[in-house]
N, C-alpha and C. Protein backbone atom coordinates (compact mmCIF):
# COMPACT_ATOMS: atom_id res chain seq x y z
N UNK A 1 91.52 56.72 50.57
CA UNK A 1 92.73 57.48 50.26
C UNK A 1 93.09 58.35 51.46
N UNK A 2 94.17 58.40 51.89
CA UNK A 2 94.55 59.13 53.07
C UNK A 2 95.89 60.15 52.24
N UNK A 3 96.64 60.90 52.67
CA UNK A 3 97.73 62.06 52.18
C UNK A 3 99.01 61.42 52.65
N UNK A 4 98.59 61.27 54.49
CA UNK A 4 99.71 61.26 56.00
C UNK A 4 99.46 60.06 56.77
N UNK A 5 100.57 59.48 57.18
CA UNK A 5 100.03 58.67 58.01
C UNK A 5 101.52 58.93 59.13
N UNK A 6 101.21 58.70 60.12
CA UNK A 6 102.52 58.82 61.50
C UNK A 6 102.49 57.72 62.38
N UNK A 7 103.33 57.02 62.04
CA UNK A 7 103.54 55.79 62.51
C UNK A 7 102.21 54.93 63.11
N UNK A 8 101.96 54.75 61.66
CA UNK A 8 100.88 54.02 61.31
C UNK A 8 99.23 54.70 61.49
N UNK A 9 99.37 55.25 62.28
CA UNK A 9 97.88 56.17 62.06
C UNK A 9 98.02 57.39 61.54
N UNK A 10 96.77 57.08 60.90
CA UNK A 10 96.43 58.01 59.95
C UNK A 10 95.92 59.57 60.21
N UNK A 11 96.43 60.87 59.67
CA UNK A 11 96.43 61.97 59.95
C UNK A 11 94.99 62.21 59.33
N UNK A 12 94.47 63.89 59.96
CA UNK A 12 93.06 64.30 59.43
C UNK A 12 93.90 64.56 57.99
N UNK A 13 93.06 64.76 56.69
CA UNK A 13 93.27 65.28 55.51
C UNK A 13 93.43 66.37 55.34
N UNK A 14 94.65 67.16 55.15
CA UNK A 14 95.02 68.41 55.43
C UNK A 14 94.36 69.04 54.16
N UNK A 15 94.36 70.70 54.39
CA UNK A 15 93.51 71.65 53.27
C UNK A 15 94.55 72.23 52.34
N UNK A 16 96.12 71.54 52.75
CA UNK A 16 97.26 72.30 52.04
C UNK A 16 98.06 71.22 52.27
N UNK A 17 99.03 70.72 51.19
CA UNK A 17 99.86 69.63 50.94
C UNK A 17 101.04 70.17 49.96
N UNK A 18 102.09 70.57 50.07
CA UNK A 18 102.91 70.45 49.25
C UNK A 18 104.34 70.13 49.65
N UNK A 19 104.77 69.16 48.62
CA UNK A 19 105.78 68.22 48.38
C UNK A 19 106.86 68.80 47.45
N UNK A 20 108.15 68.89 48.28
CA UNK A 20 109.51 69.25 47.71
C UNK A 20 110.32 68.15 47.67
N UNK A 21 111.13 68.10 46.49
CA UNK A 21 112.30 67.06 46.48
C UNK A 21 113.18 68.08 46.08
N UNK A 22 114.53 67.72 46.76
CA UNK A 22 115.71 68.16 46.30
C UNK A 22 117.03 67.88 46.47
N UNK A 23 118.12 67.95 45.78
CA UNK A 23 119.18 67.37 45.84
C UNK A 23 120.04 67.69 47.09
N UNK A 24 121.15 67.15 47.72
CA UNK A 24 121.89 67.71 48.65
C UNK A 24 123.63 67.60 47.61
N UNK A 25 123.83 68.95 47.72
CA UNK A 25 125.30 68.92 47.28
C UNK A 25 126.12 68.96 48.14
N UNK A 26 127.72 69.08 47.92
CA UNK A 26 128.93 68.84 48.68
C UNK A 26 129.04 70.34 48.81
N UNK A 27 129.89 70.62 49.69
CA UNK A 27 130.21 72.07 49.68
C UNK A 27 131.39 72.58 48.54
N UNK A 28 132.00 71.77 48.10
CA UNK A 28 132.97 71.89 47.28
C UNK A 28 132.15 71.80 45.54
N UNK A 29 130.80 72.22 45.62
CA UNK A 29 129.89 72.35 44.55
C UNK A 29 129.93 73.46 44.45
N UNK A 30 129.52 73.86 43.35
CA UNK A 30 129.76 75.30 42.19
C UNK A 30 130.02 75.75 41.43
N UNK A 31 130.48 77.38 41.24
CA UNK A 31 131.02 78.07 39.92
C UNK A 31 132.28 78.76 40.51
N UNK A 32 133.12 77.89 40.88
CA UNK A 32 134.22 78.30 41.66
C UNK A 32 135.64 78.93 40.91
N UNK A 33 135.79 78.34 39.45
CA UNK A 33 136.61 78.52 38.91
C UNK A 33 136.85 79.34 37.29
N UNK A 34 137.32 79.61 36.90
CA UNK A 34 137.77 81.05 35.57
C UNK A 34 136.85 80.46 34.92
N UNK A 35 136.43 79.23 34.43
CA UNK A 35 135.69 78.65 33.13
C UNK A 35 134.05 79.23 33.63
N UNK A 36 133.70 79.20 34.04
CA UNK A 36 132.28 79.65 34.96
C UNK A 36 131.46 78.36 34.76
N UNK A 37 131.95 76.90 34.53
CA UNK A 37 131.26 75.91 34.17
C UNK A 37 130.83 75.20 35.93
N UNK A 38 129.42 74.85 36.05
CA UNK A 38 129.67 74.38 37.13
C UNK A 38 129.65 73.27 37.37
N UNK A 39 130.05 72.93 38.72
CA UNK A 39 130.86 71.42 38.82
C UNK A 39 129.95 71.33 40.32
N UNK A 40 129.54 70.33 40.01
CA UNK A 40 128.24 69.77 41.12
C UNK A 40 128.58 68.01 41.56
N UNK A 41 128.54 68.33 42.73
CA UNK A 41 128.85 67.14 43.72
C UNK A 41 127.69 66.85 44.16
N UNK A 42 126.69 65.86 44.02
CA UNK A 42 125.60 65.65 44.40
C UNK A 42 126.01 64.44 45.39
N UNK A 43 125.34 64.87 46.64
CA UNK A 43 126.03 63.92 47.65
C UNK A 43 124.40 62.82 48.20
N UNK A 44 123.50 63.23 47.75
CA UNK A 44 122.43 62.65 47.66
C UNK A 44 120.95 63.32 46.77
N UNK A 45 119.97 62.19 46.24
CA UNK A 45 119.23 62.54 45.71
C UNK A 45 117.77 62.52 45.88
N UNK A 46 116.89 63.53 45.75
CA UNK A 46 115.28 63.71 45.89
C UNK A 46 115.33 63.55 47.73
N UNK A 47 115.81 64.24 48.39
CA UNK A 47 115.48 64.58 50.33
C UNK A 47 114.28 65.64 49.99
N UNK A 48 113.15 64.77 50.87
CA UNK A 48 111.92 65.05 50.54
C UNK A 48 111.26 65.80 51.68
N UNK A 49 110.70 67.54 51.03
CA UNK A 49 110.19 68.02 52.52
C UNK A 49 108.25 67.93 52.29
N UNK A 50 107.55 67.94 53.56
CA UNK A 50 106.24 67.99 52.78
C UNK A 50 105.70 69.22 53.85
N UNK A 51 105.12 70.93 53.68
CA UNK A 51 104.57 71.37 53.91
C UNK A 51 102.86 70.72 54.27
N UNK A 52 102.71 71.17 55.04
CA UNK A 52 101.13 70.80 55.65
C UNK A 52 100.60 71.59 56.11
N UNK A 53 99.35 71.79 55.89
CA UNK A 53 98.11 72.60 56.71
C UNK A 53 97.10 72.25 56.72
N UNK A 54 96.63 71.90 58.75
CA UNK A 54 94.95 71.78 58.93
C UNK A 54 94.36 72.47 59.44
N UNK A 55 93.06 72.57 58.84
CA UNK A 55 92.12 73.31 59.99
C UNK A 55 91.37 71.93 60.79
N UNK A 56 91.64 72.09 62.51
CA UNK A 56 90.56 71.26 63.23
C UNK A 56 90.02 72.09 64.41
N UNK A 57 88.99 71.16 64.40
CA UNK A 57 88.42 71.45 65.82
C UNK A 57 89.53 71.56 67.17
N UNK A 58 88.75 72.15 68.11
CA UNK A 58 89.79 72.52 69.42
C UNK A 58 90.17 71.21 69.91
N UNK A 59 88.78 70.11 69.54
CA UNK A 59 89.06 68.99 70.24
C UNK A 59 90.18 68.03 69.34
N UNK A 60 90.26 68.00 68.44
CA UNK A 60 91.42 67.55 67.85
C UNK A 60 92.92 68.10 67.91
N UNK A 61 93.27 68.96 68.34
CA UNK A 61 94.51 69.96 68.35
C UNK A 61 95.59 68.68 69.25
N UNK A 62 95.22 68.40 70.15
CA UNK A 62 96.01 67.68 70.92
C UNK A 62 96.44 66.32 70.54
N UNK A 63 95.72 65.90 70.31
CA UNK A 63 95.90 64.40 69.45
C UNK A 63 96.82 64.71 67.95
N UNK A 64 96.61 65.97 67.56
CA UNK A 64 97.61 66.16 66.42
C UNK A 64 98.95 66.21 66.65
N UNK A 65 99.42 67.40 67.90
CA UNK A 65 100.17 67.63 68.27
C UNK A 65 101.20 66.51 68.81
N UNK A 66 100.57 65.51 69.40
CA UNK A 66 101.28 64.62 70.24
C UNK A 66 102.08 63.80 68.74
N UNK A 67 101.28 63.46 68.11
CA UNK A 67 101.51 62.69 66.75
C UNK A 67 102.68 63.46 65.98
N UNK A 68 102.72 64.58 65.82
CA UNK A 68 103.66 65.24 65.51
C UNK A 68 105.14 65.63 66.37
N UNK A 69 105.37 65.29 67.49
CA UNK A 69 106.36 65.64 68.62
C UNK A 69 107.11 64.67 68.81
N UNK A 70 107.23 63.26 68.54
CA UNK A 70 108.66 62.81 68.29
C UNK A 70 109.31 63.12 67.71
N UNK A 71 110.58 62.78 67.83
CA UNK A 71 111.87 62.86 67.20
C UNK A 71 112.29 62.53 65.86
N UNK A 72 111.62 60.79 66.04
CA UNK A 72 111.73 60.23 64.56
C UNK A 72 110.24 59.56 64.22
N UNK A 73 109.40 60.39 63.27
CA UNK A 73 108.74 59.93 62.38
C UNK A 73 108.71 58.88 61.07
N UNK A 74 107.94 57.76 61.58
CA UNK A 74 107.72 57.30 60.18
C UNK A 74 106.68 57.32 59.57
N UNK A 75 106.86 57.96 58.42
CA UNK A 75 105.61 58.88 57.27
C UNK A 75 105.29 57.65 56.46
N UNK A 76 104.19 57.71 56.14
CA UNK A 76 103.50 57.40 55.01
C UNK A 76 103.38 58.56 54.25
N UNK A 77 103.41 58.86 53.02
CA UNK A 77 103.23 60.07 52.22
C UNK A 77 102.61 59.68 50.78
N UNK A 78 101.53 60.38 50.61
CA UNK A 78 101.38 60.73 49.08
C UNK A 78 102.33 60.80 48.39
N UNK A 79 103.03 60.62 47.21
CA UNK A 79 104.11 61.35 46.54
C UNK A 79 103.67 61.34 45.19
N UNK A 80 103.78 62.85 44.78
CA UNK A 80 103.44 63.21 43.75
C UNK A 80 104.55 62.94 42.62
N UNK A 81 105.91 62.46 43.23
CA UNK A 81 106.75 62.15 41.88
C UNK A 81 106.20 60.45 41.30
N UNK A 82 105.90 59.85 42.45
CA UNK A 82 105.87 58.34 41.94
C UNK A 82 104.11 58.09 41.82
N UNK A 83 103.23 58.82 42.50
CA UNK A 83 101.82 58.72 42.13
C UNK A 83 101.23 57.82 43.27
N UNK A 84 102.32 57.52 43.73
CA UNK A 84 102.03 56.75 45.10
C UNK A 84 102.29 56.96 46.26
N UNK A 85 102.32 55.81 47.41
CA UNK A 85 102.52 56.71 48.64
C UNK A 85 104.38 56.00 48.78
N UNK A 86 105.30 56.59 49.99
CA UNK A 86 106.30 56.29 50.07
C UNK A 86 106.62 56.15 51.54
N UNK A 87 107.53 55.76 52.13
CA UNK A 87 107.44 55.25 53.78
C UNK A 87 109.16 56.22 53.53
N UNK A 88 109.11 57.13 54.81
CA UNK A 88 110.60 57.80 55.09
C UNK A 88 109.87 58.08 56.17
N UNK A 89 111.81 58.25 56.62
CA UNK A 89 111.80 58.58 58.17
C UNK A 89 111.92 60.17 58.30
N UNK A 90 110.94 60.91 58.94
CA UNK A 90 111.35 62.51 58.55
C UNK A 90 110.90 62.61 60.40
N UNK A 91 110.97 64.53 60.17
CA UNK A 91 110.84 64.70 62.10
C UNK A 91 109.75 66.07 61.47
N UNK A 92 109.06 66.69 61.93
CA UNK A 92 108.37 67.51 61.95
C UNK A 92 109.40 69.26 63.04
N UNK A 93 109.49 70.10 61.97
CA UNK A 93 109.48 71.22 62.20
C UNK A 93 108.67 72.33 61.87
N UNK A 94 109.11 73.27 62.98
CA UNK A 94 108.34 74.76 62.91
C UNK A 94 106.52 74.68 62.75
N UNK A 95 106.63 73.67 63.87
CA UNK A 95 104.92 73.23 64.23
C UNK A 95 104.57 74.93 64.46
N UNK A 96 103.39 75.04 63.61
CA UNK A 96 102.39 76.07 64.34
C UNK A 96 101.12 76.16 64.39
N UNK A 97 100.52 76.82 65.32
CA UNK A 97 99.16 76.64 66.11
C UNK A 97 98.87 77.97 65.79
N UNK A 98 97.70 78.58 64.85
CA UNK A 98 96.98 79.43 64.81
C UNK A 98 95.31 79.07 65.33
N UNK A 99 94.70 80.27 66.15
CA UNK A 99 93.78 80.31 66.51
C UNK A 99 93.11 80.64 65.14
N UNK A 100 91.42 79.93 64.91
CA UNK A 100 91.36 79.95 63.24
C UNK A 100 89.74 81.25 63.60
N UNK A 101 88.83 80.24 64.16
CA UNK A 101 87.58 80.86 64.34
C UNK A 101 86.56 80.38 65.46
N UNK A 102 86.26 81.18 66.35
CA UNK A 102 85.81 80.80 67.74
C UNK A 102 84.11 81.03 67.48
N UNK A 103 84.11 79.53 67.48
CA UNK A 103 82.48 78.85 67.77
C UNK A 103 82.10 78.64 69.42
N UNK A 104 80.99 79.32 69.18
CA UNK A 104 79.89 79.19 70.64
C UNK A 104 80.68 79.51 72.09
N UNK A 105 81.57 79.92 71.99
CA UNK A 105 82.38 80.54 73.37
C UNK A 105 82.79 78.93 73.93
N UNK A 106 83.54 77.96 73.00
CA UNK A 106 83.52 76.98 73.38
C UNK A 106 84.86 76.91 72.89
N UNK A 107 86.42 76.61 73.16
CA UNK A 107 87.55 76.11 72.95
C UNK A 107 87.69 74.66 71.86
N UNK A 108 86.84 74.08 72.27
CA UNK A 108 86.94 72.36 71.96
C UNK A 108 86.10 72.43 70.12
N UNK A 109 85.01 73.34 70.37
CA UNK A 109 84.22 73.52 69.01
C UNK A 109 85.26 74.72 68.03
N UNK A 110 85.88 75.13 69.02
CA UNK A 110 86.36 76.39 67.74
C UNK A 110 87.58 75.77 66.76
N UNK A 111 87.79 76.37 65.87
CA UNK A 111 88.77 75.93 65.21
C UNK A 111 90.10 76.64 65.38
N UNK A 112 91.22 75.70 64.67
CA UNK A 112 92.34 75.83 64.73
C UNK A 112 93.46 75.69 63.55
N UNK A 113 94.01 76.00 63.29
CA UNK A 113 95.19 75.64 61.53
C UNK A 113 96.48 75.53 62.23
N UNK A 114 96.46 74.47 62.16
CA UNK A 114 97.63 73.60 62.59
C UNK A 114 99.10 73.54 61.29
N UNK A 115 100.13 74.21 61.27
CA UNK A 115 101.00 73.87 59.86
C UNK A 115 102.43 73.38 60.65
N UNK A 116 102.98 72.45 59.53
CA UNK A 116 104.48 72.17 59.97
C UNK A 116 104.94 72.08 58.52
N UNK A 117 106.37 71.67 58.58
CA UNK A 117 107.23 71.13 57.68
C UNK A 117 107.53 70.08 58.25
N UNK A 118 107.60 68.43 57.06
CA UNK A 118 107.75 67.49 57.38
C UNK A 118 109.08 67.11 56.69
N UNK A 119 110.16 66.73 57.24
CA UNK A 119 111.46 66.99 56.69
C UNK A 119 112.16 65.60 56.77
N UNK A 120 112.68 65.05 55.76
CA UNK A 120 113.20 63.65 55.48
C UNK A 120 114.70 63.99 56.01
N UNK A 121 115.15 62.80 57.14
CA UNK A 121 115.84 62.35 57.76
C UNK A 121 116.93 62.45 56.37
C-alpha cells in the first residue's frame, strides 16, 4: 500500500494526509437577490487538494524535493471518497522545509518535515 506516487514513483509514507474535494462555482453564484434563495452555478465538481506531511532524514530531503518541483504532476492518490487510489494531474504548492531534530552533528542523519499542498489542475 503506498498514499503518493509522482510520476510513477512512489513517495516516503507521509505522517499527515489529508484530502479535500470541492466544488468550483461561477462568479455569478450566490445570495444576490431580495428572495435570499441561493442560486449556484457549479462550473465543476470534487477539484481535489491533498495536504501532506513528512518527517525524513537529511539524506532524503533532496530526492523529495526534486519530485515535488515540476510544474505538472501526475499523482497517484489514495482517495478517501472512492476507497481507492485516483490518477490527476495536480502541481505542488507552498513546499516547506522545517528543520525537525539534529542527530549526531550530522545534516544527512538529522531530520526534517517536509509539507506541501497538492492541488488538482
Amino acid at each position: 500500500m503506498y498514499f503518493l506516487k509522482i510520476n510513477g514513483a512512489q513517495l516516503p509514507v507521509p505522517y499527515y494526509y489529508s484530502v479535500t474535494s470541492r466544488d468550483i462555482e461561477s462568479s455569478d453564484s450566490g445570495r444576490s437577490d431580495e428572495t435570499g434563495v441561493m442560486h449556484r452555478n457549479r462550473v465543476r465538481h470534487s477539484v481535489r487538494t491533498c495536504d501532506v506531511k513528512w518527517r525524513i532524514p537529511g539524506s532524503g530531503l533532496g530526492e523529495l524535493n526534486v519530485k515535488l518541483a515540476d510544474a505538472l504532476l501526475r499523482v497517484s492518490m489514495l482517495d478517501p471518497a472512492t476507497g481507492g487510489y485516483v490518477e490527476l494531474d495536480m502541481y505542488a504548492k507552498d513546499i516547506r522545509s522545517d528543520f525537525y531534530q539534529h542527530q549526531n552533528a550530522n545534516e544527512l542523519t538529522s531530520w526534517w518535515e517536509i509539507s506541501c499542498r497538492l492541488e488538482e489542475f
